[in-house]
Structure formats: structure tokens, C-alpha cells
PDB file of N, CA and C in Angstrom:
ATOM      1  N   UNK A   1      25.429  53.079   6.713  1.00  0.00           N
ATOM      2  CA  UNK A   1      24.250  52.543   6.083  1.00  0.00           C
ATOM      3  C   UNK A   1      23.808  51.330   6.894  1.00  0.00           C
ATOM      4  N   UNK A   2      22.595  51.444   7.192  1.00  0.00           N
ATOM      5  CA  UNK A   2      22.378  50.537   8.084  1.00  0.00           C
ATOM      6  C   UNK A   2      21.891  50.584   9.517  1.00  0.00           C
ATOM      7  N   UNK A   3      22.292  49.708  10.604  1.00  0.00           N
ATOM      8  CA  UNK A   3      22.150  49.930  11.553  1.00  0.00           C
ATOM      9  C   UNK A   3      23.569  48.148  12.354  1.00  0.00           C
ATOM     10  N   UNK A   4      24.354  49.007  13.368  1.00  0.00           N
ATOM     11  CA  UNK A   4      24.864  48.379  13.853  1.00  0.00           C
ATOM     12  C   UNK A   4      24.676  46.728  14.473  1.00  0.00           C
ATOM     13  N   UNK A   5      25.851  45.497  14.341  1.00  0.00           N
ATOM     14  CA  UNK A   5      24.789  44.483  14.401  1.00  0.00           C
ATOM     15  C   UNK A   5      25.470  43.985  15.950  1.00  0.00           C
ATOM     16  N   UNK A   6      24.227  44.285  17.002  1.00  0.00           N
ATOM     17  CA  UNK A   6      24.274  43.947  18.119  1.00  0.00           C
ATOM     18  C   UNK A   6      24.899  42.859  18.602  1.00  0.00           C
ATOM     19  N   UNK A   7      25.630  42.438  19.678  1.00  0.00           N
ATOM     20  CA  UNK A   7      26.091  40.935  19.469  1.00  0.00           C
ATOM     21  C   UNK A   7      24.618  39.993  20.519  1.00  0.00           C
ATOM     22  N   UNK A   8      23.679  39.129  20.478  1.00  0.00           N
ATOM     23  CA  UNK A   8      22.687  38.305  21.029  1.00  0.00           C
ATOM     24  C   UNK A   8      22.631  38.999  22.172  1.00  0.00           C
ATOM     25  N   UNK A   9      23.810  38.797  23.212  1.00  0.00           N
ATOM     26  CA  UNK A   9      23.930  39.072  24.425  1.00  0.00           C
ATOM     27  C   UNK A   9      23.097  40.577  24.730  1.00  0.00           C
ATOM     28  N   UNK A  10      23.246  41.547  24.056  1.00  0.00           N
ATOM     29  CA  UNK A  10      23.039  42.771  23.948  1.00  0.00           C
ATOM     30  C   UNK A  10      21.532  42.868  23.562  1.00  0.00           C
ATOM     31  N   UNK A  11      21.350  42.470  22.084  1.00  0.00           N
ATOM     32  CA  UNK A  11      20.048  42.777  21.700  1.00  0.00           C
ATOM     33  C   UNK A  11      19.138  42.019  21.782  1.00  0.00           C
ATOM     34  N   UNK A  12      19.357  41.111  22.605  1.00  0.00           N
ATOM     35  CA  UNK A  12      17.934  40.306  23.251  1.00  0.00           C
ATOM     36  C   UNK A  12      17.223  41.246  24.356  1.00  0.00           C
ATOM     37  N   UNK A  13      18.089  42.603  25.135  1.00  0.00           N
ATOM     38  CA  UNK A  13      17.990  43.251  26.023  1.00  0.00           C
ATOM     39  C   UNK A  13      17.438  44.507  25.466  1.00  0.00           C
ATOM     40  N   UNK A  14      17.726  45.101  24.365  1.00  0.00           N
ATOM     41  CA  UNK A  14      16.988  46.414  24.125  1.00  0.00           C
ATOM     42  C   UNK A  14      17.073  45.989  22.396  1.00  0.00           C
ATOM     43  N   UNK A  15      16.367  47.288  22.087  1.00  0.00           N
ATOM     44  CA  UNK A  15      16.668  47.725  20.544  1.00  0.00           C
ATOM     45  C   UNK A  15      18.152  48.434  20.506  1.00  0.00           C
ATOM     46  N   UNK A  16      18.235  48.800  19.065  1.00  0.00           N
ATOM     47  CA  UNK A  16      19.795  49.667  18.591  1.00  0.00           C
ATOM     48  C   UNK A  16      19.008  51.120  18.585  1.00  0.00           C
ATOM     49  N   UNK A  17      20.007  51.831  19.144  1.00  0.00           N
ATOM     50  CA  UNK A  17      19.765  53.244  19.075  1.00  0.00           C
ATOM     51  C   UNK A  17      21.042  53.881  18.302  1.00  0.00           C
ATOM     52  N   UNK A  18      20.870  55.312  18.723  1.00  0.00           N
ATOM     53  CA  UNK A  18      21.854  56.084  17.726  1.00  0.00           C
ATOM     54  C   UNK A  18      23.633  55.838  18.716  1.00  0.00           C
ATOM     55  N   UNK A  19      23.648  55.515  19.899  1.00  0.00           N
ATOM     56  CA  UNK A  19      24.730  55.231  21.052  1.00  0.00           C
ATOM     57  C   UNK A  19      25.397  54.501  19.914  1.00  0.00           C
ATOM     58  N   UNK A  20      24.820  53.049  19.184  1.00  0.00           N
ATOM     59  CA  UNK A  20      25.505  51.820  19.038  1.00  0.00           C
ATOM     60  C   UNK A  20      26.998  52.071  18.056  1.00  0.00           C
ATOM     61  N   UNK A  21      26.366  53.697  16.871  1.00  0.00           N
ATOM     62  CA  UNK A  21      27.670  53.372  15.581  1.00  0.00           C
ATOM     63  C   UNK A  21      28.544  54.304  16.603  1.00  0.00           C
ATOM     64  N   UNK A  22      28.753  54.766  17.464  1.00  0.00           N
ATOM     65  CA  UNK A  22      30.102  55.102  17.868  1.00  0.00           C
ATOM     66  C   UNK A  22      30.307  53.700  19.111  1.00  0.00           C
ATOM     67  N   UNK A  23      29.490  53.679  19.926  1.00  0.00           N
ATOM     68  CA  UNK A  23      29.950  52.298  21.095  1.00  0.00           C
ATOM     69  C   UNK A  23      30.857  51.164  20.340  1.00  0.00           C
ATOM     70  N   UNK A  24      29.806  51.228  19.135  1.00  0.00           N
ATOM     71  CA  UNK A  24      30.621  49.702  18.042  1.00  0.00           C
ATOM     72  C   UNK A  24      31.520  50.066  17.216  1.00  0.00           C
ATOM     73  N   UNK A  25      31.830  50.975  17.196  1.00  0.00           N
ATOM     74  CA  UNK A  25      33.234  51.069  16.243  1.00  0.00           C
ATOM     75  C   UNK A  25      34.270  50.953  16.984  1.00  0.00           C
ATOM     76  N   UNK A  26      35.218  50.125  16.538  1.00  0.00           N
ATOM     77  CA  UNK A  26      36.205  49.394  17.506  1.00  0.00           C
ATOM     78  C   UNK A  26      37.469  50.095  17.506  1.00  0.00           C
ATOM     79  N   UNK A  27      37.826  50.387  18.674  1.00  0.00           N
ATOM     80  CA  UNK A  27      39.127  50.808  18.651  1.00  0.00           C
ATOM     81  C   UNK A  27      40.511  50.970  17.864  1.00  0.00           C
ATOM     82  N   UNK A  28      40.623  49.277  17.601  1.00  0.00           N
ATOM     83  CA  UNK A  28      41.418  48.827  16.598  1.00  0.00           C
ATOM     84  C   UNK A  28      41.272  49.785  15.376  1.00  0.00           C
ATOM     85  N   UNK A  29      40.285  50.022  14.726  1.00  0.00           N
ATOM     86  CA  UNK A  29      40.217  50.857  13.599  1.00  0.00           C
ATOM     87  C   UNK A  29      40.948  52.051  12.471  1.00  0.00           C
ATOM     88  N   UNK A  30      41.422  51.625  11.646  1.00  0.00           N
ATOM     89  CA  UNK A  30      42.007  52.923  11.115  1.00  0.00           C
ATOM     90  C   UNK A  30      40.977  53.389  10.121  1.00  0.00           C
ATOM     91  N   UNK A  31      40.223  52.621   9.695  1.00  0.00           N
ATOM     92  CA  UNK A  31      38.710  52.827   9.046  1.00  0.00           C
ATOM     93  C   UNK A  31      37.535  52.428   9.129  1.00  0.00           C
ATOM     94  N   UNK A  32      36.475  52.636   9.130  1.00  0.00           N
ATOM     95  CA  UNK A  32      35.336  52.106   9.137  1.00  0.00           C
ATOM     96  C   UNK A  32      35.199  51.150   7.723  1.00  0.00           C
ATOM     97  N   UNK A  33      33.941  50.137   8.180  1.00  0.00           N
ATOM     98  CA  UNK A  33      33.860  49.023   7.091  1.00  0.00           C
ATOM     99  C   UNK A  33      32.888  47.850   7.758  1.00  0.00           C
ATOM    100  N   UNK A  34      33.913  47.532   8.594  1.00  0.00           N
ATOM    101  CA  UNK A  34      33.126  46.340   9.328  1.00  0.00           C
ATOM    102  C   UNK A  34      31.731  46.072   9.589  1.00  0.00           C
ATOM    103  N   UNK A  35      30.690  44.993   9.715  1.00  0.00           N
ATOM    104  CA  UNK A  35      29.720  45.120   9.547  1.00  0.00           C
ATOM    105  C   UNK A  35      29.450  44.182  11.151  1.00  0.00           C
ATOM    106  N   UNK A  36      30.400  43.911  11.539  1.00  0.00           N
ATOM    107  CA  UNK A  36      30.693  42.656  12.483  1.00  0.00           C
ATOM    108  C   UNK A  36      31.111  44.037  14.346  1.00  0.00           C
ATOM    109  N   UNK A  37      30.230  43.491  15.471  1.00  0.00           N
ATOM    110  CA  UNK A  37      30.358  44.326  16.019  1.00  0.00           C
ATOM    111  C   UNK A  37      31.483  43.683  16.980  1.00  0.00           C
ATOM    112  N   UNK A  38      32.824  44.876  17.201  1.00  0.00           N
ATOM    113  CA  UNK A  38      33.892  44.342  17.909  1.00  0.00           C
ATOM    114  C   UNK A  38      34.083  44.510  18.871  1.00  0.00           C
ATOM    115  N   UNK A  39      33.052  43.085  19.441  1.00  0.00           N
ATOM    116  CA  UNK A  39      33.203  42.837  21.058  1.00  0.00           C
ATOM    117  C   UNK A  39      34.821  43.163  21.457  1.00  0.00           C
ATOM    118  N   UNK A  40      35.774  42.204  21.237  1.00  0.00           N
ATOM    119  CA  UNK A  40      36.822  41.769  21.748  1.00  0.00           C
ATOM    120  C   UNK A  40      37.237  43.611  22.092  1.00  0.00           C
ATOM    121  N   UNK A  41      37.002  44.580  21.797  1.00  0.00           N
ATOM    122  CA  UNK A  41      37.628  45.715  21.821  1.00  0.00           C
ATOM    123  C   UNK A  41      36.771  46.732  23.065  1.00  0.00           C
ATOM    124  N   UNK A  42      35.458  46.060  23.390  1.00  0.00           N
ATOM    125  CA  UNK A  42      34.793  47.012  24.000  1.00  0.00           C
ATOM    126  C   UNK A  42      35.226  47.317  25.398  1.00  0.00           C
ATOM    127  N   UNK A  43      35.887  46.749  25.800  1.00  0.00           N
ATOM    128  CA  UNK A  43      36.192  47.393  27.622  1.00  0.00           C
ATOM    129  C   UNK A  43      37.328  48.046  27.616  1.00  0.00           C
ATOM    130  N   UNK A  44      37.903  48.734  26.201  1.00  0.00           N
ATOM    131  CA  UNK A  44      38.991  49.854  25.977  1.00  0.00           C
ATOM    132  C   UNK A  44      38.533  50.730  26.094  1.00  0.00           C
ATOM    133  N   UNK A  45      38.536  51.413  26.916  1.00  0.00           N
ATOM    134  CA  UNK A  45      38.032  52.904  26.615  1.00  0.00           C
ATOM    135  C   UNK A  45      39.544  53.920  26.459  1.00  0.00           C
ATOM    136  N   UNK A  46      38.783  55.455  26.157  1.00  0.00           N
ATOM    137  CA  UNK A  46      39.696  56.246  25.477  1.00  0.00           C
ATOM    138  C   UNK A  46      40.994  56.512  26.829  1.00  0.00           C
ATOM    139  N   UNK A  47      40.672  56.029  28.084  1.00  0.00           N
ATOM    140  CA  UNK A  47      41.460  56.235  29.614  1.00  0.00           C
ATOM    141  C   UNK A  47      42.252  55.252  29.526  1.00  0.00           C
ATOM    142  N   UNK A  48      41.876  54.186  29.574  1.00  0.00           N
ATOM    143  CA  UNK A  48      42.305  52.896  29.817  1.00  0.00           C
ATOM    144  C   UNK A  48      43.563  52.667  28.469  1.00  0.00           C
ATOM    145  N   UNK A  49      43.017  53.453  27.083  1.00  0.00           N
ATOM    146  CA  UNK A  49      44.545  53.261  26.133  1.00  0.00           C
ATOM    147  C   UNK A  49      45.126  54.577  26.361  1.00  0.00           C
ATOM    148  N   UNK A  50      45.161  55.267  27.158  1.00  0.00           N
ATOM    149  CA  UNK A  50      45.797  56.602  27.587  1.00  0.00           C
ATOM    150  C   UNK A  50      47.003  55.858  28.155  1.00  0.00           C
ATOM    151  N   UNK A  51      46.227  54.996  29.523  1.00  0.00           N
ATOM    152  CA  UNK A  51      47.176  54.669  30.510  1.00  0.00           C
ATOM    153  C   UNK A  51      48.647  53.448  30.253  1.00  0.00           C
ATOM    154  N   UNK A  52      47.697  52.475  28.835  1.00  0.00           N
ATOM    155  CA  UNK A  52      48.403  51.703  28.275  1.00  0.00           C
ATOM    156  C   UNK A  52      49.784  52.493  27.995  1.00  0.00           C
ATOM    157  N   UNK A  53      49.130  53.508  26.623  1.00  0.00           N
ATOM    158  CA  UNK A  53      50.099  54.101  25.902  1.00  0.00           C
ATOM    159  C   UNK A  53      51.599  54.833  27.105  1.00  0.00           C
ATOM    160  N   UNK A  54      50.812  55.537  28.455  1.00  0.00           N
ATOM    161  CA  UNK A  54      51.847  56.118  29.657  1.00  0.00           C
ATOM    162  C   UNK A  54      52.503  54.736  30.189  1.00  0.00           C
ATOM    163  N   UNK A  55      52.442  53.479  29.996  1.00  0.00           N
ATOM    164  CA  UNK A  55      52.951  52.202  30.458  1.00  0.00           C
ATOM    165  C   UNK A  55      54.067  51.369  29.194  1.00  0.00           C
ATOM    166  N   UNK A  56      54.453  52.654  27.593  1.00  0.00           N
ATOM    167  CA  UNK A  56      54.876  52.046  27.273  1.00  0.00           C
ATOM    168  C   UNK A  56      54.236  50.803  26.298  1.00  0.00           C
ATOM    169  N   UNK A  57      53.225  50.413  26.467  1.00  0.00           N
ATOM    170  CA  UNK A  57      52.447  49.776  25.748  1.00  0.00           C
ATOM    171  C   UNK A  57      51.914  49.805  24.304  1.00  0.00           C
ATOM    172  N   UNK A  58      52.645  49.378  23.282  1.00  0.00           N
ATOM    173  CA  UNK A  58      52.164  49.973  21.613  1.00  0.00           C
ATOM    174  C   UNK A  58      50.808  49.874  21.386  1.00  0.00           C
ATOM    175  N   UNK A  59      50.337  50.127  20.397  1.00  0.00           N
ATOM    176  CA  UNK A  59      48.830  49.553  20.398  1.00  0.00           C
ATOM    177  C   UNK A  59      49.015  49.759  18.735  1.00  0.00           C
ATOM    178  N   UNK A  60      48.377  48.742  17.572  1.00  0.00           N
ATOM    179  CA  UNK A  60      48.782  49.222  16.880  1.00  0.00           C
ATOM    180  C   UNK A  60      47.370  49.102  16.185  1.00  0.00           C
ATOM    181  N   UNK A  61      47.141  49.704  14.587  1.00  0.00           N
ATOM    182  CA  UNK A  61      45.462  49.575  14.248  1.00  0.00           C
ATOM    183  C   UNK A  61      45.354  48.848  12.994  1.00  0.00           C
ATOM    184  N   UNK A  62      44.262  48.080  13.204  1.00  0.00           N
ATOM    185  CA  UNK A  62      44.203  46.952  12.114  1.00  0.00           C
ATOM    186  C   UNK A  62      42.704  47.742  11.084  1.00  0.00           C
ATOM    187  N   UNK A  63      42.329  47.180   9.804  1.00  0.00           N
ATOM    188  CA  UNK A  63      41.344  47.502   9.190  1.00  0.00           C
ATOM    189  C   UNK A  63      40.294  46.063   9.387  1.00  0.00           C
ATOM    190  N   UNK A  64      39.267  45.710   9.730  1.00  0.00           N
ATOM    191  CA  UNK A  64      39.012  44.470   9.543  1.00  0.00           C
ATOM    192  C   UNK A  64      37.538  44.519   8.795  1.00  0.00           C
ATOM    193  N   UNK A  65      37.226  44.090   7.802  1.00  0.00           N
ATOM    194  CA  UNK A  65      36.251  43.900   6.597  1.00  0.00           C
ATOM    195  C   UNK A  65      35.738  42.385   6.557  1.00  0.00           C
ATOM    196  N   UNK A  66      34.702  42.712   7.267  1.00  0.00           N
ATOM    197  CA  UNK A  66      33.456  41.516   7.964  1.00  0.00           C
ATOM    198  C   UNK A  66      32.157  41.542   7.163  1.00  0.00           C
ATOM    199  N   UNK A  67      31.762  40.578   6.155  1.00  0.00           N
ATOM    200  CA  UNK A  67      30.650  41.364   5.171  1.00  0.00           C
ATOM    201  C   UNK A  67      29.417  40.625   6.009  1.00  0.00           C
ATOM    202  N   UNK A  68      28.515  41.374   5.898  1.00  0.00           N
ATOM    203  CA  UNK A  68      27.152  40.637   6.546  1.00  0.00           C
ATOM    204  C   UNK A  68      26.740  39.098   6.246  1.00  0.00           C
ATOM    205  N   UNK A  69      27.157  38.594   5.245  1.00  0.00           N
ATOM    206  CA  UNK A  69      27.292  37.028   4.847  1.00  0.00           C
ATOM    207  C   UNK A  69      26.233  36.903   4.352  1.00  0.00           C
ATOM    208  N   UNK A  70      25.697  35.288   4.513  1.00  0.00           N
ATOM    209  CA  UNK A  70      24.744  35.339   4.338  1.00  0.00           C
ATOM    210  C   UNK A  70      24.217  33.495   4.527  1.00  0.00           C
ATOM    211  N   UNK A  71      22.704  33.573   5.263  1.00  0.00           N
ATOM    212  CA  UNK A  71      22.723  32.145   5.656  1.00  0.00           C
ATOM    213  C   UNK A  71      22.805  31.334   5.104  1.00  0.00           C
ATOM    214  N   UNK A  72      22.885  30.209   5.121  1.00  0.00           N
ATOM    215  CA  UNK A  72      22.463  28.748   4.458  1.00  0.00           C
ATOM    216  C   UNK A  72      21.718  27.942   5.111  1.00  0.00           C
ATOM    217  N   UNK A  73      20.364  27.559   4.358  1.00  0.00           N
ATOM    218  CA  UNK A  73      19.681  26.717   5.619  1.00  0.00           C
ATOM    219  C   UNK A  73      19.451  25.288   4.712  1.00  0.00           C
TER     220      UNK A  73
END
């Protein structure tokens, strides 16, 4: 529901398309929820935790529940 929330860096550069709800769903994930887009996860790709996982490397998955907030001015 919705539409994914770009981080500045990103959407000062284009609009959100249909790419963003899989690009932004973060690795970490054992569910969807988050409303918060998870940079810290994006230069994992599905190779790169292949190669982790062949190195021995655990990886383990968190749920993280980020509500859209809301301002105060």
C-alpha cells in the first residue's frame, strides 16, 4: 500500500516506479512492513550473499517496523 519511500539522494533524481518495492525490500527481511527504505542493505545482491554464505559467513534476518511518523513543525 503505497508507494516506496525513496531515500533524497535517489528521488531528487527520478520519480518511484514499479523497480522500487522489490529494489527496496531489504535483504535483512523475514517480512515485509517497513515503511523506511533500507539503504544500509542495498549493495547485497542475491551473488554477493551467495559468495558470503560459500565463505562461511552467517547472515542472519531481522524484521524491522519503521512507521511513516509524522512531522512536527
Amino acid at each position: 500500500m503505497g508507494a516506496p519511500p525513496l531515500p533524497p539522494y535517489i528521488a531528487s533524481k527520478r520519480a518511484s516506479d514499479d523497480r522500487d518495492t522489490a529494489d527496496y525490500q531489504t535483504m535483512f527481511a523475514v517480512k515485509e512492513g517497513a515503511v523506511a527504505a533500507p539503504t544500509a542493505g542495498l549493495h547485497f545482491t542475491p551473488e554477493l550473499e551467495s559468495s558470503l554464505k560459500a565463505k562461511g559467513i552467517d547472515l542472519h534476518r531481522v524484521t524491522l517496523h519503521v512507521g511513516a511518523g509524522r512531522s512536527c513543525r
